[in-house]
C-alpha atoms as a PDB file:
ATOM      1  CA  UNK A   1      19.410  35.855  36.525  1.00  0.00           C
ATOM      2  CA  UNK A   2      21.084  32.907  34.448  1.00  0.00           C
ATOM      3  CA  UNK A   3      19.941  29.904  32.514  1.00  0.00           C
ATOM      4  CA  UNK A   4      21.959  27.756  30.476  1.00  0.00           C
ATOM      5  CA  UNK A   5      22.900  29.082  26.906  1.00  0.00           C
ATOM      6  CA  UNK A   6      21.156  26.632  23.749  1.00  0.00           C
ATOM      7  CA  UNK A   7      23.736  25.698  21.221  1.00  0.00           C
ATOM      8  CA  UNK A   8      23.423  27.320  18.343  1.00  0.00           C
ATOM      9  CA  UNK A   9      25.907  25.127  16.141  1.00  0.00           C
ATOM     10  CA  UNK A  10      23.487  22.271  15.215  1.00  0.00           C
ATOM     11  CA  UNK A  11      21.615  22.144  12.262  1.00  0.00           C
ATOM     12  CA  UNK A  12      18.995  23.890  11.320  1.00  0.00           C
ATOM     13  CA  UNK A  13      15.322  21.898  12.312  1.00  0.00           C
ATOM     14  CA  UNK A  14      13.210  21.076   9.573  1.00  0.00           C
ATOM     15  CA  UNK A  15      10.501  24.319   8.790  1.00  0.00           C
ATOM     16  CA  UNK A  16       7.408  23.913   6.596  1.00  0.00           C
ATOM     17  CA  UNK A  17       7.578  26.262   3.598  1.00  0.00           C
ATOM     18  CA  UNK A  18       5.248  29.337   4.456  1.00  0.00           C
ATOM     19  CA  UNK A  19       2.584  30.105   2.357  1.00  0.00           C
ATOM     20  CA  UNK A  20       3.008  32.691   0.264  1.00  0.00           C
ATOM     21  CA  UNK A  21       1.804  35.739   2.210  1.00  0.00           C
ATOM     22  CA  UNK A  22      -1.347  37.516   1.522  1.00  0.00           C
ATOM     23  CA  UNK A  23      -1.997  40.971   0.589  1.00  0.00           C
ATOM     24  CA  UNK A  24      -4.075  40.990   4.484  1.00  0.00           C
ATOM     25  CA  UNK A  25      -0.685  39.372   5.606  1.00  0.00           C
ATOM     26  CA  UNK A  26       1.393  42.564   3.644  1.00  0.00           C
ATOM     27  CA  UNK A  27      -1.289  45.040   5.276  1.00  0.00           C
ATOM     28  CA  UNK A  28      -1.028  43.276   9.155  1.00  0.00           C
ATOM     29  CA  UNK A  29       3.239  43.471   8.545  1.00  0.00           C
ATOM     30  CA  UNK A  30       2.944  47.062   7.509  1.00  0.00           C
ATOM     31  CA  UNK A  31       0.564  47.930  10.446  1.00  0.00           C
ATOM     32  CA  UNK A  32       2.876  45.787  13.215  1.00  0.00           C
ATOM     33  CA  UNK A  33       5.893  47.970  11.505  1.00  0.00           C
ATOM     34  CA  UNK A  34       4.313  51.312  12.442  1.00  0.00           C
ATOM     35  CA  UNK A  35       3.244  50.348  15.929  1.00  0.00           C
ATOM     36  CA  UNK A  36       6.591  49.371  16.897  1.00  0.00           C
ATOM     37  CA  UNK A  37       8.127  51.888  14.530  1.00  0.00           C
ATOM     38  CA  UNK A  38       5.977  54.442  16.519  1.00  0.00           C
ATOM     39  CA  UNK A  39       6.189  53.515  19.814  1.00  0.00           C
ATOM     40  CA  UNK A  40      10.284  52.777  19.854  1.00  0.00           C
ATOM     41  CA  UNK A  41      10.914  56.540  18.345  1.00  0.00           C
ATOM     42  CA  UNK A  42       9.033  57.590  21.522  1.00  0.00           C
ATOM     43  CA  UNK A  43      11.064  58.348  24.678  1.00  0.00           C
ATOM     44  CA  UNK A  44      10.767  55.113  27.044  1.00  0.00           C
ATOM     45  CA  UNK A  45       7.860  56.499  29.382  1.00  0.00           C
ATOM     46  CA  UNK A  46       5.992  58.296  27.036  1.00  0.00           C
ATOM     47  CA  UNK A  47       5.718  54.694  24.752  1.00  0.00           C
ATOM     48  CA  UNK A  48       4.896  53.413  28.268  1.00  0.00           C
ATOM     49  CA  UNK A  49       1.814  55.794  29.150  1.00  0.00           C
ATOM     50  CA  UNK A  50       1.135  55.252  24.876  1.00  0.00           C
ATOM     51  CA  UNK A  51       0.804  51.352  25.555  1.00  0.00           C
ATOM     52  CA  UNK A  52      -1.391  52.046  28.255  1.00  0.00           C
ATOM     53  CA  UNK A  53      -3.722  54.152  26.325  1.00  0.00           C
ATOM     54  CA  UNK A  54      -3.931  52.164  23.563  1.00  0.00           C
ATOM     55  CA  UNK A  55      -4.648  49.226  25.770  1.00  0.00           C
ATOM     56  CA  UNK A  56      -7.555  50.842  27.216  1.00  0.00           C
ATOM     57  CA  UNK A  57      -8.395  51.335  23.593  1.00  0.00           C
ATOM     58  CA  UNK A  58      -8.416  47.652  22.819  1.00  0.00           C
ATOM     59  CA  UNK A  59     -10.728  47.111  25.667  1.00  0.00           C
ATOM     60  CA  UNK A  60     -13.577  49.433  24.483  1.00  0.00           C
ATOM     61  CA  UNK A  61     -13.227  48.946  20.538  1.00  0.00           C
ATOM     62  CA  UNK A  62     -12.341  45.468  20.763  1.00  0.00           C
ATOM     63  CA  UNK A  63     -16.048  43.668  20.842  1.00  0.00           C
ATOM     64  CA  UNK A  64     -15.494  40.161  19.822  1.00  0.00           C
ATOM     65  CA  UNK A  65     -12.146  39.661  21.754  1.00  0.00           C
ATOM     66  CA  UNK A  66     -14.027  41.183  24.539  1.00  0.00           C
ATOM     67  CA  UNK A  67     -16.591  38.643  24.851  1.00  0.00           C
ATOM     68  CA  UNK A  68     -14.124  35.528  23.977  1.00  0.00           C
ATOM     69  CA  UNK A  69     -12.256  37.276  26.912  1.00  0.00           C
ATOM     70  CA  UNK A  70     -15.434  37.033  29.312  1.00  0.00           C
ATOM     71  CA  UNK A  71     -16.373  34.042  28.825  1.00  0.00           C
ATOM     72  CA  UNK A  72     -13.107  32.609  29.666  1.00  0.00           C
ATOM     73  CA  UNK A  73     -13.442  35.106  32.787  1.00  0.00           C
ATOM     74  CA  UNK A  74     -16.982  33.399  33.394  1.00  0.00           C
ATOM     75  CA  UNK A  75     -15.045  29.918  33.047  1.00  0.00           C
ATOM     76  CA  UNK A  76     -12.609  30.842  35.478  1.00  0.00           C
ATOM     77  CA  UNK A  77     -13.946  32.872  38.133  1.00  0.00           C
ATOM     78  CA  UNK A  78     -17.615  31.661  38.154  1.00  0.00           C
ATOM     79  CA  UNK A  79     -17.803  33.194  41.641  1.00  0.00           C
ATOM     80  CA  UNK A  80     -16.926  37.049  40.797  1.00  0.00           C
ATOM     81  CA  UNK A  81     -19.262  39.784  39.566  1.00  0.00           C
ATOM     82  CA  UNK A  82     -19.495  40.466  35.765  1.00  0.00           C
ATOM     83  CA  UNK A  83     -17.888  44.369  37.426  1.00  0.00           C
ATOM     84  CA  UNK A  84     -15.430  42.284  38.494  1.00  0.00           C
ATOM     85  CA  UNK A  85     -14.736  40.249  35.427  1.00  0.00           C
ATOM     86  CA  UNK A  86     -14.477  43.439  33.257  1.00  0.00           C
ATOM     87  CA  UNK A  87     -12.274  45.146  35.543  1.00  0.00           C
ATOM     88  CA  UNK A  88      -9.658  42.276  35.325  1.00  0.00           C
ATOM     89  CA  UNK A  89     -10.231  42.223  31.843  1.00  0.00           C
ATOM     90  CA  UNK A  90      -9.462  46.067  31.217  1.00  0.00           C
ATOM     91  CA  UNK A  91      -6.522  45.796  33.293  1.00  0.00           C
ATOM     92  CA  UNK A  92      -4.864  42.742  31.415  1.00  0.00           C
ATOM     93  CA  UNK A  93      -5.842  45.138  28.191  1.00  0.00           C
ATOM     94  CA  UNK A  94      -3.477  47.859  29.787  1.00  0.00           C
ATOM     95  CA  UNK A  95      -1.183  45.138  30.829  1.00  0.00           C
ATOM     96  CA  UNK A  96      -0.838  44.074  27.056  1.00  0.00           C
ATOM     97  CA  UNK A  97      -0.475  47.378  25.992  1.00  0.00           C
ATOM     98  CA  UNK A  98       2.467  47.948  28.149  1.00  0.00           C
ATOM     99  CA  UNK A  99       4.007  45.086  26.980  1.00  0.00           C
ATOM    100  CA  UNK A 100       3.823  46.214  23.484  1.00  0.00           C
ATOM    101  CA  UNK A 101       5.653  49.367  24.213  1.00  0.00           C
ATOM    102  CA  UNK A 102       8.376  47.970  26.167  1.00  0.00           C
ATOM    103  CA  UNK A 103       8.664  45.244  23.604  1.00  0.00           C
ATOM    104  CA  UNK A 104       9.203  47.913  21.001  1.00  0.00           C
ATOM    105  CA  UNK A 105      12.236  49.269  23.416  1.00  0.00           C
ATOM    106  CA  UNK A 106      14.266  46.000  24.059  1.00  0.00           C
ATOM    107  CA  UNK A 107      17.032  46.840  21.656  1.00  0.00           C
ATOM    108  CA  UNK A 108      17.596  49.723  24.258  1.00  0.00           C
ATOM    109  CA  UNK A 109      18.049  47.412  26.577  1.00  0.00           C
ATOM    110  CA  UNK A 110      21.917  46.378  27.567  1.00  0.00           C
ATOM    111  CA  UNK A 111      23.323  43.677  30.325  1.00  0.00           C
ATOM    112  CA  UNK A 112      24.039  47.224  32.704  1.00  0.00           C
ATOM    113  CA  UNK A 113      20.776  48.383  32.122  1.00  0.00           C
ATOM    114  CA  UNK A 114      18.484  45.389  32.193  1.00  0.00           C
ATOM    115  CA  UNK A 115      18.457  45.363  35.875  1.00  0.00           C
ATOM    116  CA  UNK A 116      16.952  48.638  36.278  1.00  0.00           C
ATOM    117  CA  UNK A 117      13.704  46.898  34.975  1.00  0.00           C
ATOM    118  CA  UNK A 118      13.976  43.400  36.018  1.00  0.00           C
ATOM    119  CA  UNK A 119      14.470  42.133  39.448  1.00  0.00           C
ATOM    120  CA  UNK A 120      15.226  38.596  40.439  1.00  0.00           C
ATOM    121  CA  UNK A 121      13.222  37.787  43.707  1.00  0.00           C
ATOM    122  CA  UNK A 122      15.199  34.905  44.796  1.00  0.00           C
ATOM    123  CA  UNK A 123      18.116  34.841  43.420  1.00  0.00           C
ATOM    124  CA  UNK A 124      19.477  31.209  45.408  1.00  0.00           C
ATOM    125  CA  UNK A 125      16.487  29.253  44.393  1.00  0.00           C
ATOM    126  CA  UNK A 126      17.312  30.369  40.362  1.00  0.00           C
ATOM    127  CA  UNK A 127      20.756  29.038  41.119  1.00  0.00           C
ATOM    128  CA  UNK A 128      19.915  25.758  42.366  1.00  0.00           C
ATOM    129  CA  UNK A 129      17.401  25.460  39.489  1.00  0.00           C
ATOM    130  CA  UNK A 130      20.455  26.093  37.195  1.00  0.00           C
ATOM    131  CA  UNK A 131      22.579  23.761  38.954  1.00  0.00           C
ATOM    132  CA  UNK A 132      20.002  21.117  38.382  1.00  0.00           C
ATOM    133  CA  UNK A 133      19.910  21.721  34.456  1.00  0.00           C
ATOM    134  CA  UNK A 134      23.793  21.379  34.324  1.00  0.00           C
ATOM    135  CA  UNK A 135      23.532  17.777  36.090  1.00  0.00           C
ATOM    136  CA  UNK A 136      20.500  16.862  33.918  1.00  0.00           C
ATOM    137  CA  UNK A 137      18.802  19.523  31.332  1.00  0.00           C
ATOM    138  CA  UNK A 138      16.079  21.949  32.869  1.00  0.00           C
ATOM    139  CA  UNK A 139      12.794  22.487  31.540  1.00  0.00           C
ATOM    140  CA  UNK A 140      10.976  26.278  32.348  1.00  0.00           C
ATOM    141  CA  UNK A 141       7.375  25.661  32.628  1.00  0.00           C
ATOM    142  CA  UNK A 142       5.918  29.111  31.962  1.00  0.00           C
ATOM    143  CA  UNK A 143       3.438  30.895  29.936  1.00  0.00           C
ATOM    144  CA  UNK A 144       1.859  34.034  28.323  1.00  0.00           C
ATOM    145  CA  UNK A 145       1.546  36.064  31.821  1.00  0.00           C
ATOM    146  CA  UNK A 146       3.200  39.360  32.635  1.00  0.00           C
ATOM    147  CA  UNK A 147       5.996  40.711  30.321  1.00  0.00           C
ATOM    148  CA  UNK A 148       6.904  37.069  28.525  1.00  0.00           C
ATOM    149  CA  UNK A 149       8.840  39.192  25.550  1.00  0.00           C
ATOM    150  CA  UNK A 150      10.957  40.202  28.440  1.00  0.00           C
ATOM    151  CA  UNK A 151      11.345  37.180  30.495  1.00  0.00           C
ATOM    152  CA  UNK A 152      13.559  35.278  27.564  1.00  0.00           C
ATOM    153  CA  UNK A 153      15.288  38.712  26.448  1.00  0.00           C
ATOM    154  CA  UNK A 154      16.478  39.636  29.916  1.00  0.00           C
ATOM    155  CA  UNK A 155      18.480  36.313  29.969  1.00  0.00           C
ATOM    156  CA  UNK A 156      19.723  36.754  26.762  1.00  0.00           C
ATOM    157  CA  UNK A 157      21.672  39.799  27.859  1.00  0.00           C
ATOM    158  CA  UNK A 158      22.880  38.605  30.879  1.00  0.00           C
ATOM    159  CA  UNK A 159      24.613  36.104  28.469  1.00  0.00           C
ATOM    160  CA  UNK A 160      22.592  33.061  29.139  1.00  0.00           C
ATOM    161  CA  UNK A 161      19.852  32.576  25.662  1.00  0.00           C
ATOM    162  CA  UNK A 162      17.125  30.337  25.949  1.00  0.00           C
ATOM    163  CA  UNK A 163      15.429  27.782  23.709  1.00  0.00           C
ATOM    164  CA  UNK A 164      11.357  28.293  23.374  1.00  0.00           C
ATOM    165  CA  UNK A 165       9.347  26.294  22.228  1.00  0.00           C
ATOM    166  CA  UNK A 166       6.890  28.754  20.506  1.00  0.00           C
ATOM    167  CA  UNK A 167       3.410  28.257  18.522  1.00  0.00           C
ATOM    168  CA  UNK A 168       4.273  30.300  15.647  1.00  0.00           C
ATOM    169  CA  UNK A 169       1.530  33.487  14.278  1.00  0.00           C
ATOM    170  CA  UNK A 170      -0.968  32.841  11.284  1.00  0.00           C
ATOM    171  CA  UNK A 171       0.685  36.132   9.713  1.00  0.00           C
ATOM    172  CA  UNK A 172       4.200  34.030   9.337  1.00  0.00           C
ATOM    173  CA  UNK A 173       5.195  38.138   8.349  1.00  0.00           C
ATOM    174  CA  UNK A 174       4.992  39.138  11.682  1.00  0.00           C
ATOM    175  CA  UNK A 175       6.198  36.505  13.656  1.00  0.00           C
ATOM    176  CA  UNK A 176       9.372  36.162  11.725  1.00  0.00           C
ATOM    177  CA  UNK A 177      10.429  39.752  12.622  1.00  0.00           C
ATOM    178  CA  UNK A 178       9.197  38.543  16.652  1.00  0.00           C
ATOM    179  CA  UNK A 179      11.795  35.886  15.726  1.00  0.00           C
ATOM    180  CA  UNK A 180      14.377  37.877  14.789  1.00  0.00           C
ATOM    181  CA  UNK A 181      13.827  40.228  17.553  1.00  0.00           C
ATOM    182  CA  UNK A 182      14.002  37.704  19.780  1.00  0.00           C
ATOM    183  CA  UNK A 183      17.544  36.263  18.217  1.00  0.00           C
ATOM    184  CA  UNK A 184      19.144  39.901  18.844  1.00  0.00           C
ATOM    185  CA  UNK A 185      19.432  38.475  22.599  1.00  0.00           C
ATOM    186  CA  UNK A 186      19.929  35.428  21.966  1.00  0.00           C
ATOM    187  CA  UNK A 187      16.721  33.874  21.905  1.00  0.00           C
ATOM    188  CA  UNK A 188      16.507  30.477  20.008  1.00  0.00           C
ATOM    189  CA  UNK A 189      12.811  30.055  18.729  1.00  0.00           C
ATOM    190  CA  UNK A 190      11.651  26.257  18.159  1.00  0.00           C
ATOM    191  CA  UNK A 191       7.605  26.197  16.206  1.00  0.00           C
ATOM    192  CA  UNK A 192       6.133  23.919  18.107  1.00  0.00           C
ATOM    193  CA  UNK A 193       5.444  21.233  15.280  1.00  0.00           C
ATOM    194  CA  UNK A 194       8.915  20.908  15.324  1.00  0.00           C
ATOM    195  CA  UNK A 195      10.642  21.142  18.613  1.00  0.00           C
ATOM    196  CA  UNK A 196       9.991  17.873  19.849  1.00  0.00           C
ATOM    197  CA  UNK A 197      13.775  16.815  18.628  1.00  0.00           C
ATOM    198  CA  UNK A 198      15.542  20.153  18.676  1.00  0.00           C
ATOM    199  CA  UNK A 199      14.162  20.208  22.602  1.00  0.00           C
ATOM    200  CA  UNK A 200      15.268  16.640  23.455  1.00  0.00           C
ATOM    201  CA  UNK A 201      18.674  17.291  22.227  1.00  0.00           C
ATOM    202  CA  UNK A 202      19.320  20.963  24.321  1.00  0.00           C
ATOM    203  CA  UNK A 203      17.696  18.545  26.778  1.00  0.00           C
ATOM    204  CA  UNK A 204      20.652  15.671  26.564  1.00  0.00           C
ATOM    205  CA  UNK A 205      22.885  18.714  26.072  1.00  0.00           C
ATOM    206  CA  UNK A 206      21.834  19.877  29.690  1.00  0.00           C
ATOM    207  CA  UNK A 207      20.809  22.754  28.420  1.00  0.00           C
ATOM    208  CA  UNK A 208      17.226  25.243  29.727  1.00  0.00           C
ATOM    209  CA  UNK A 209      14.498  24.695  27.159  1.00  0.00           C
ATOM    210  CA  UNK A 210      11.241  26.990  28.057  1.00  0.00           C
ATOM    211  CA  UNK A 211       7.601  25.527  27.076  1.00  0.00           C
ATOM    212  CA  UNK A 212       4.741  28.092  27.562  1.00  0.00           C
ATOM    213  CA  UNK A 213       2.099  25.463  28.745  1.00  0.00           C
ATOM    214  CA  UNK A 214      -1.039  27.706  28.798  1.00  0.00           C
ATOM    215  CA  UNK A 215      -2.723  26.898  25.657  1.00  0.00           C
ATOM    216  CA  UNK A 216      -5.387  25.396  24.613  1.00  0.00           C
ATOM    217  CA  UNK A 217      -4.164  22.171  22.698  1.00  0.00           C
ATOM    218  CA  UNK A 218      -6.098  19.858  20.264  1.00  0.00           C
ATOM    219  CA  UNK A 219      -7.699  16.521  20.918  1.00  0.00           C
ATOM    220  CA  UNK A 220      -4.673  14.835  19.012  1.00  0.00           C
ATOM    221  CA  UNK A 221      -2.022  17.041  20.371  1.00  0.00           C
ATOM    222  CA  UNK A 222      -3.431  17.550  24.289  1.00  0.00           C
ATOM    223  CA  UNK A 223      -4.501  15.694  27.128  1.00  0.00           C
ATOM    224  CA  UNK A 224      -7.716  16.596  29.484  1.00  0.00           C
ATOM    225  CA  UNK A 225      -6.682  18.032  32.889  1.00  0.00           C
ATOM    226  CA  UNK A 226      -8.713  20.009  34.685  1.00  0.00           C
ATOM    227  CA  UNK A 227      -7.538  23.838  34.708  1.00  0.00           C
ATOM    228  CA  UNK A 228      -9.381  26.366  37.358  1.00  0.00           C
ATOM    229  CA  UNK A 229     -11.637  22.934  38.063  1.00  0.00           C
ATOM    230  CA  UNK A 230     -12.613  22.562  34.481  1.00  0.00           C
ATOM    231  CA  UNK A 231     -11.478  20.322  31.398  1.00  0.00           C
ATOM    232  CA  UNK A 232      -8.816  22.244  29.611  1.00  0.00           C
ATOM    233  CA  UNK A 233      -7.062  19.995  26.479  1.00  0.00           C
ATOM    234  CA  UNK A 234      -3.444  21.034  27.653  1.00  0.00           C
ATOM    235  CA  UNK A 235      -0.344  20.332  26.289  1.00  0.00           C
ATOM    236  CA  UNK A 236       1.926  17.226  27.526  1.00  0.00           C
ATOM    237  CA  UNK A 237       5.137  18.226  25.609  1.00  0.00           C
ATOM    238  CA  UNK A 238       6.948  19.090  29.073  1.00  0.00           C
ATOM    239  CA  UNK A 239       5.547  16.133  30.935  1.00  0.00           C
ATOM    240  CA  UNK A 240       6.776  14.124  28.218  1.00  0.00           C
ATOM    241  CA  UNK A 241       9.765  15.854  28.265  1.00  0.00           C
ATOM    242  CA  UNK A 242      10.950  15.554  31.419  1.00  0.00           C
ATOM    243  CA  UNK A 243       9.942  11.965  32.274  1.00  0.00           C
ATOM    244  CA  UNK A 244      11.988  10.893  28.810  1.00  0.00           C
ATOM    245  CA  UNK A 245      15.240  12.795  29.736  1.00  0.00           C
ATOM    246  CA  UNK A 246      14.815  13.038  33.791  1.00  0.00           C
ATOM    247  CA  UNK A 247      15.148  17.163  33.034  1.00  0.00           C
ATOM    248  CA  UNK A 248      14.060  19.302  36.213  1.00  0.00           C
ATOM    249  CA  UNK A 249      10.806  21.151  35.727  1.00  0.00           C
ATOM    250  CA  UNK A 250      10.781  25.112  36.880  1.00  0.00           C
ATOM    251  CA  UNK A 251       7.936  27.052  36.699  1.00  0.00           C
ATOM    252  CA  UNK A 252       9.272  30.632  35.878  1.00  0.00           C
ATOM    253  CA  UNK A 253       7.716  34.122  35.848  1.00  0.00           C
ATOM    254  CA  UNK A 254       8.133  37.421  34.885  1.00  0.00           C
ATOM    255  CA  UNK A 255       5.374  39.280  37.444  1.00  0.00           C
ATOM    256  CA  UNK A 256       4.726  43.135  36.441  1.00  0.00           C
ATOM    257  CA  UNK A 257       5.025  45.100  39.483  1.00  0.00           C
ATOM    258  CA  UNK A 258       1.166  46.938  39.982  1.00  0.00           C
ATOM    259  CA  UNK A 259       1.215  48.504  36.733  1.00  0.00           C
ATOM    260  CA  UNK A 260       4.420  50.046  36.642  1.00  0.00           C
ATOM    261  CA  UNK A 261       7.181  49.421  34.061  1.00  0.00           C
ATOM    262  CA  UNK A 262       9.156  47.187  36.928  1.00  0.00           C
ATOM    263  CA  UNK A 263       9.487  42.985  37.403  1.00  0.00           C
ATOM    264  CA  UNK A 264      10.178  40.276  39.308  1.00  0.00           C
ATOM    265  CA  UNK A 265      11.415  37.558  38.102  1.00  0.00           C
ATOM    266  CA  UNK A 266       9.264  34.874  40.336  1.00  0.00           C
ATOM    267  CA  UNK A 267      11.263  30.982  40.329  1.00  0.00           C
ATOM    268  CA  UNK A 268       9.304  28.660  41.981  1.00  0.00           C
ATOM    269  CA  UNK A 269      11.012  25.486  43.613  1.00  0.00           C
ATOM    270  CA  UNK A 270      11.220  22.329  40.769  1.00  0.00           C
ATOM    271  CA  UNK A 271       7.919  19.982  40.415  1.00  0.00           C
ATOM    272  CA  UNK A 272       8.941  16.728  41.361  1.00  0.00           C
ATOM    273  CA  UNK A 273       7.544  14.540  38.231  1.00  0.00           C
ATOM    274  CA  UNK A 274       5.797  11.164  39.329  1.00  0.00           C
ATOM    275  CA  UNK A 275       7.242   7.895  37.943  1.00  0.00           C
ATOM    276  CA  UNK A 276       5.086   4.998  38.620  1.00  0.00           C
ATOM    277  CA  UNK A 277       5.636   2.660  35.672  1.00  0.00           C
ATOM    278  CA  UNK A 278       2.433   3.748  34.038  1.00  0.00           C
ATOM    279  CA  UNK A 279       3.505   6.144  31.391  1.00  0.00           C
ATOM    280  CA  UNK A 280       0.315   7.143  29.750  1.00  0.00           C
ATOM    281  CA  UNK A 281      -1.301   7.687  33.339  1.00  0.00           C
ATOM    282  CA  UNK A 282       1.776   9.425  34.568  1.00  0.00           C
ATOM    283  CA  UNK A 283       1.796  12.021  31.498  1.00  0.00           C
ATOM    284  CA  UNK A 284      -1.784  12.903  32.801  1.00  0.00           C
ATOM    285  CA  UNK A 285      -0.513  13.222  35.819  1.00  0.00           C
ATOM    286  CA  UNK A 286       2.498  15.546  35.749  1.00  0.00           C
ATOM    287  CA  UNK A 287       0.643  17.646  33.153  1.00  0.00           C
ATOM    288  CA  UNK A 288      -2.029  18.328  35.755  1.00  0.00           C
ATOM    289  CA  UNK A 289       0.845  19.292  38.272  1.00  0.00           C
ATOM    290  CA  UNK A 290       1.817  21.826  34.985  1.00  0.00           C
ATOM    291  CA  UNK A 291      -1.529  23.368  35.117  1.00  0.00           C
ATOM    292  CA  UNK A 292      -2.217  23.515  39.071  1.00  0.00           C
ATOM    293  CA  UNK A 293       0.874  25.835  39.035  1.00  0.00           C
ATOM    294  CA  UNK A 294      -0.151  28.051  36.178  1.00  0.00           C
ATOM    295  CA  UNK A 295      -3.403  28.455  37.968  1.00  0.00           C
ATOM    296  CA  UNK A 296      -2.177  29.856  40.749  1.00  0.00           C
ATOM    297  CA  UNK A 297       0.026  32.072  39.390  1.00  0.00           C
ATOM    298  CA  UNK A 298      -3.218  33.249  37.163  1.00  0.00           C
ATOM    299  CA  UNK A 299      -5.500  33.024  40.312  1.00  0.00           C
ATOM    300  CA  UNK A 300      -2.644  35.426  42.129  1.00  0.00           C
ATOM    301  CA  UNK A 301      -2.366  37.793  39.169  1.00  0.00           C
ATOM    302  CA  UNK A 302      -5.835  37.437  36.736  1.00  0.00           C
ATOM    303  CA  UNK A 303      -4.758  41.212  35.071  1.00  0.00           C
ATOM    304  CA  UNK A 304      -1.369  39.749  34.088  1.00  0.00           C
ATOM    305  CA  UNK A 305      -2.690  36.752  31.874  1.00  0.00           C
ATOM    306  CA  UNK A 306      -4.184  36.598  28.369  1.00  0.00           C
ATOM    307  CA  UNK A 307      -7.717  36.037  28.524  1.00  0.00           C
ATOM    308  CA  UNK A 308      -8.652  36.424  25.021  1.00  0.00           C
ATOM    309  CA  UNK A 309      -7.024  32.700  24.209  1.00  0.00           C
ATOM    310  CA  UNK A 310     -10.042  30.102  24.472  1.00  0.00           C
ATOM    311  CA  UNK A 311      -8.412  28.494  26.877  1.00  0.00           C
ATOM    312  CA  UNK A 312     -11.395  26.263  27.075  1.00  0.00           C
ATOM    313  CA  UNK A 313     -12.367  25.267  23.634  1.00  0.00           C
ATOM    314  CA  UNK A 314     -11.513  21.772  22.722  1.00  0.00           C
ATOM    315  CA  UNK A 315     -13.433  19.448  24.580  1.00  0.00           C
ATOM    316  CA  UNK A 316     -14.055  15.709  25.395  1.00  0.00           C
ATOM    317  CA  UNK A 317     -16.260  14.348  22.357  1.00  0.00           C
ATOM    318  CA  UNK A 318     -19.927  14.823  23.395  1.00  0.00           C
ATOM    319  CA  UNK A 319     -19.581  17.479  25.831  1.00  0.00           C
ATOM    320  CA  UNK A 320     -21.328  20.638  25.360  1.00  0.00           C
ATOM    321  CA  UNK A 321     -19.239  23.348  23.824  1.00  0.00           C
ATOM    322  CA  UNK A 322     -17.653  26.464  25.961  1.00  0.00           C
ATOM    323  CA  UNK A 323     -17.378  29.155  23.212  1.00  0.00           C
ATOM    324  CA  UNK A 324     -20.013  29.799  21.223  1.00  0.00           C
END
């Protein structure tokens, strides 16, 4: 597993001045600091079958999130059962679960041992992909599916750091010590607001620069593709990207393997990004090539995505609304 290390000798990017925290914000921090406190003092496994529990937990206590969740279900998989729906719902509740308790374990985690939990499924097609973003800057289309904490850490180890481009927490508390967490493996983390300059320079550097790509994006900030065959406001950042600096685009994956604490590290072969002289048509167009591919990967593995992100909520101006 390799990608191409992101210079950390530039300046700093420009950060807006967080708000002072709140004493909600204080209370959140101290409650993310005993989960993780908790769950790394536990033996590996035992945090494991902990995450697991307390996933299930989510599931049943968890109202509201539960019915954002099924709706976007609903959206998705009009064609399955509401048994259905709930069942992939529960299990991407374990699935996050998990995730928390092997997040809280990283640290453990060494450039011997990583290997043990991550497995790279083709390993040729990840080295092309690499050779590609030495002769021109690589791009990792991926998003929040399977183990993503993992996915950026495991490369850091194996001495190769990523930059992602990350849409930072409300509770700026918490996701500084993500951030730092993160850095530990070499992790660069770009906010979003600002990356657009800090990810066209690693770009002209010919350096890897991940985008998760599966979030729901504002009118001013998106553009409408259609994701699982309906409108979805999606982000253009990578089409833009790529088309500006002639990057390769590689969708990337960490897959969880049934619901045990193993991976795979999935690479899929490089989109080919259409040029036809009409930028503002071809943006749409490359972005919807973005979103066909995180489909599938969704459509192949519904447990391993989040479903409680409304996916679906901003809409063209006068259609009918998807969340209540």
């Amino acid at each position: 597993m390799k990608a191409v290390e992101a210079s950390t000798s530039s300046r700093p990017e420009a950060r807006a001045t967080p708000e002072r925290p709140s004493w909600n914000d204080r209370l959140e921090l101290v409650l993310f600091v005993a989960a993780y406190g908790l769950l790394a003092a536990l033996p590996r496994r035992m945090a494991f079958r902990l995450g697991t529990f307390l996933g299930n937990l989510f599931y049943l206590l968890d109202r509201p999130d539960r019915r954002t969740a099924l709706r976007s279900l609903a959206i998705a998989f009009p064609e399955k059962t509401e048994a259905e729906r709930l069942a992939i719902l529960r299990a991407s509740c374990r699935n996050l679960g998990r995730l928390a308790a092997e997040v809280s374990h990283l640290v453990e985690l060494s450039p011997e041992s990583v290997g043990d939990y991550v497995r790279i499924e083709d390993p040729e097609t990840w080295s092309r992909a690499i050779d590609l973003a030495r002769e021109r800057g690589g791009l990792i289309l991926t998003g929040h599916f399977g183990n993503w904490e993992l996915l950026a850490y495991a490369h850091g180890l194996l001495g190769h750091p990523v930059t992602l481009v990350h849409r930072p927490m409300r509770n700026h508390l918490v996701d500084e010590r993500i951030t730092r967490l993160r850095a530990r493996a070499g992790t660069r983390s770009i906010p979003k607001k600002f990356a657009a300059k800090a990810a066209l320079r690693a770009l002209l550097r010919h350096e890897l620069v991940a985008i998760p790509a599966d979030q729901n994006q504002t009118r001013r900030d998106g553009v409408f593709v259609e994701f699982f065959g309906v409108t979805a406001s999606s982000t253009p950042g990578l089409a833009r990207l790529a088309m500006l600096t002639g990057a390769s685009v590689v969708p990337v994956f960490l897959v969880r393997q049934g619901e045990s604490e193993y991976h795979r590290l999935v690479v899929l072969p490089p989109l080919e990004m259409v040029d036809s002289g009409d930028k503002q048509s071809d943006i749409v167009t490359n972005t919807q090539r973005c979103q066909a591919v995180l489909e599938r990967m969704v459509r192949q593995y519904p447990e391993q995505w989040i479903w409680f992100h409304k996916r679906w909520r901003t809409q063209p101006l006068g259609a009918p609304k998807l969340y209540t």
